[in-house]
Protein backbone atom coordinates (compact mmCIF):
# COMPACT_ATOMS: atom_id res chain seq x y z
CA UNK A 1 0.00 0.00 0.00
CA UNK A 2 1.07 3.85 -0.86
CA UNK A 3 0.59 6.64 0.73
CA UNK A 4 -1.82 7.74 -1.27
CA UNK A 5 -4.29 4.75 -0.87
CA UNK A 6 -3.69 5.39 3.02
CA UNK A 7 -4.47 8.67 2.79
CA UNK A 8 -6.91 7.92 0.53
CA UNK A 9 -8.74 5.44 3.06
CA UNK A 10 -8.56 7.82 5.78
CA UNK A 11 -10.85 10.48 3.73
CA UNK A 12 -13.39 7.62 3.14
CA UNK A 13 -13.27 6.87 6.92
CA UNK A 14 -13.59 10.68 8.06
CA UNK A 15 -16.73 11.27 5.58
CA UNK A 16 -18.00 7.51 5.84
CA UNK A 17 -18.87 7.26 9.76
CA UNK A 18 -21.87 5.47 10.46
CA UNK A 19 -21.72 5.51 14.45
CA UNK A 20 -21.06 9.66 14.08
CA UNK A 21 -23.90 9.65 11.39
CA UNK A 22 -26.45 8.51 13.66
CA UNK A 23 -25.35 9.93 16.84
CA UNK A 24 -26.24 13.51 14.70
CA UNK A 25 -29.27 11.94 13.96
CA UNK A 26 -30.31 11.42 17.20
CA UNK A 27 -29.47 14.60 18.65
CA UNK A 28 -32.33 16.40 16.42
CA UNK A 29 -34.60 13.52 17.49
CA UNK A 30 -36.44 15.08 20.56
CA UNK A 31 -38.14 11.53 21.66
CA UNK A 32 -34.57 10.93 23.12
CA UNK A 33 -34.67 14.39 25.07
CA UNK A 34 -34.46 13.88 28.75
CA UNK A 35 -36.94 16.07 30.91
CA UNK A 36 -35.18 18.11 33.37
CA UNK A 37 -37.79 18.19 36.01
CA UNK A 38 -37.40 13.72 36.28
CA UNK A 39 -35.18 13.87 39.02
CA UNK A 40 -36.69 16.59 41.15
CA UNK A 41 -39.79 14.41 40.62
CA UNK A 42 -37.59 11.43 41.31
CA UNK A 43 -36.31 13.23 44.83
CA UNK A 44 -39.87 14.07 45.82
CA UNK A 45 -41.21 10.79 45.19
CA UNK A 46 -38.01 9.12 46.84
CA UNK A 47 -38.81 11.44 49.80
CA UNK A 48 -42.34 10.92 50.27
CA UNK A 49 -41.67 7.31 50.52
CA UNK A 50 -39.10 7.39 52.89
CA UNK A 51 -41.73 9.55 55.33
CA UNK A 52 -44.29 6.62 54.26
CA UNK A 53 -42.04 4.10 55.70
CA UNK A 54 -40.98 6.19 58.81
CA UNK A 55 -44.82 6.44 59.61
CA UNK A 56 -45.46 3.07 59.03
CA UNK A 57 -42.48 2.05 61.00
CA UNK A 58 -44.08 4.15 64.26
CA UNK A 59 -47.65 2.22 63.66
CA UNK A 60 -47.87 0.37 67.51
CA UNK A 61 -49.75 -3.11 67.01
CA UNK A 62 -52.90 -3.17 67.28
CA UNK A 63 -54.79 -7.08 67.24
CA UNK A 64 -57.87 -5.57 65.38
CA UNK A 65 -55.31 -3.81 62.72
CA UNK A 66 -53.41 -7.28 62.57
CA UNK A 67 -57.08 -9.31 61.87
CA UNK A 68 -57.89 -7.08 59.15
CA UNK A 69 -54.42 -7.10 57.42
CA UNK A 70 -54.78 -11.18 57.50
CA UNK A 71 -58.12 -10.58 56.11
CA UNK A 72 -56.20 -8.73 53.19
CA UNK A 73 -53.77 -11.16 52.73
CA UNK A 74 -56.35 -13.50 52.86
CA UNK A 75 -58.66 -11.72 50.27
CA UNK A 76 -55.36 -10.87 48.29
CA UNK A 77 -54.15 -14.49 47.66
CA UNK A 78 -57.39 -15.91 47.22
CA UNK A 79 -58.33 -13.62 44.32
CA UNK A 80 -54.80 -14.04 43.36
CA UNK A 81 -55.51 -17.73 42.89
CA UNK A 82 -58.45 -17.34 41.11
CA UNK A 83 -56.97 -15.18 38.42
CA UNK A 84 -54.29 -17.64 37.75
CA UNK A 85 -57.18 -20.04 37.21
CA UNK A 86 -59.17 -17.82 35.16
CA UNK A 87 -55.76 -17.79 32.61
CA UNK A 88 -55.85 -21.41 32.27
CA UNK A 89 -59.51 -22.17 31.75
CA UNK A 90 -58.85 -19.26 29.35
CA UNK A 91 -56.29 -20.85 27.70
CA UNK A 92 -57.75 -24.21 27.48
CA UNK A 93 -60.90 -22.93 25.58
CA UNK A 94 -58.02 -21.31 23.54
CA UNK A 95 -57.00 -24.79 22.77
CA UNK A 96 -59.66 -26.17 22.21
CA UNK A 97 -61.08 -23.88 19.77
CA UNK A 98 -57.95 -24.49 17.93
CA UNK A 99 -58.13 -27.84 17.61
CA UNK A 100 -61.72 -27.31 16.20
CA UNK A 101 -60.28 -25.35 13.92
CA UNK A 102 -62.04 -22.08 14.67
CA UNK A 103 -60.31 -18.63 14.00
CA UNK A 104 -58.03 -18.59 16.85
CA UNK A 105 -54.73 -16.53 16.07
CA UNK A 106 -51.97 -18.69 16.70
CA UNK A 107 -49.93 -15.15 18.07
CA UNK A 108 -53.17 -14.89 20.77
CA UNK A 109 -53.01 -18.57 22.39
CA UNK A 110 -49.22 -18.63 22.67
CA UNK A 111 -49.38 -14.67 24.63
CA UNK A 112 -52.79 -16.51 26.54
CA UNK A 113 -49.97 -19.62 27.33
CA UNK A 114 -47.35 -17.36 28.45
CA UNK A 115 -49.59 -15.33 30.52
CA UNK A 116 -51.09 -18.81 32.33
CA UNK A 117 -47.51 -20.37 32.86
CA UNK A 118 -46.01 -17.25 34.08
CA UNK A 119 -49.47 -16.49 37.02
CA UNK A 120 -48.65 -20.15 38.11
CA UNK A 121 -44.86 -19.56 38.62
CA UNK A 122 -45.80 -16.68 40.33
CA UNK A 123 -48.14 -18.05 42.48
CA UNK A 124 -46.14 -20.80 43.52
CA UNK A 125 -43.35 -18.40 44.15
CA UNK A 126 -45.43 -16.53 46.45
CA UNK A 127 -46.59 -19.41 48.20
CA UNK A 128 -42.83 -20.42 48.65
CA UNK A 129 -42.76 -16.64 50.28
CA UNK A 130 -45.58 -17.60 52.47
CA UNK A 131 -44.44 -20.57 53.52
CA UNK A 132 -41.07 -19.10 54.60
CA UNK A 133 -42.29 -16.72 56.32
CA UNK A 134 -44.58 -18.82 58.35
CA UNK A 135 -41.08 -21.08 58.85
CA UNK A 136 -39.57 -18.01 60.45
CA UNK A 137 -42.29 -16.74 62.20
CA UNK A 138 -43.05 -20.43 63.83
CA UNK A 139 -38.98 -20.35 64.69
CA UNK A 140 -38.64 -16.48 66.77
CA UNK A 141 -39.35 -17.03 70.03
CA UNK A 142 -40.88 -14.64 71.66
């Protein structure tokens, strides 16, 4: 190789510069534009949920506040549970109307079989939670 064809290269790599090219681009492109009020709106949120916590941390028990947060727990699982089995009896007339051959998108049961596996794995990882918990709570002594 010559100088020339060096030199010659270099021009072509100076005018030719893809990553430069669409960096420019994307500096007239105002989707990419940060707003400079997010992190004052990050502090204040980040602040009123540290005084959220610090209240909830200076709650005293109370037996009749404990009953009705069970209740919620209670009322929160169970309709928990009963979504993850309205996704598979969703998904199984899915199926089924597949098999028959009806006009079932293909795209729509596998996003319905996602949706049904993933609401079981998280159910059953929340009833791991539950059941750890209970382990630990059933082990302080008190």
């Amino acid at each position: 190789m010559d100088f020339n064809t060096i030199s010659s290269m270099n021009s072509f790599q100076t005018q030719f510069n893809p990553i430069k090219n669409y960096n420019n681009y994307l500096k007239g492109n105002a989707s990419l534009q940060v707003n400079n009020n997010f992190q004052n709106d990050f502090e204040r949120m980040l602040q009123n949920s540290i005084k959220a916590e610090e209240e909830a941390s200076k709650r005293v028990y109370n037996p009749d506040t404990a009953a009705g947060l069970m209740n919620n727990i209670e009322r929160a699982f169970s309709n928990g549970l009963n979504d993850v089995n309205d996704k598979r009896l969703e998904l199984d007339a899915m199926q089924e109307a597949f098999a028959r051959g009806e006009d079932v998108s293909i795209h729509d049961l596998m996003i319905a079989s996602e949706k049904s596996m993933l609401s079981m794995q998280m159910a059953m990882q929340i009833r791991n939670k539950m059941i750890s918990a209970y382990t630990d709570l059933k082990n302080m002594s008190i």
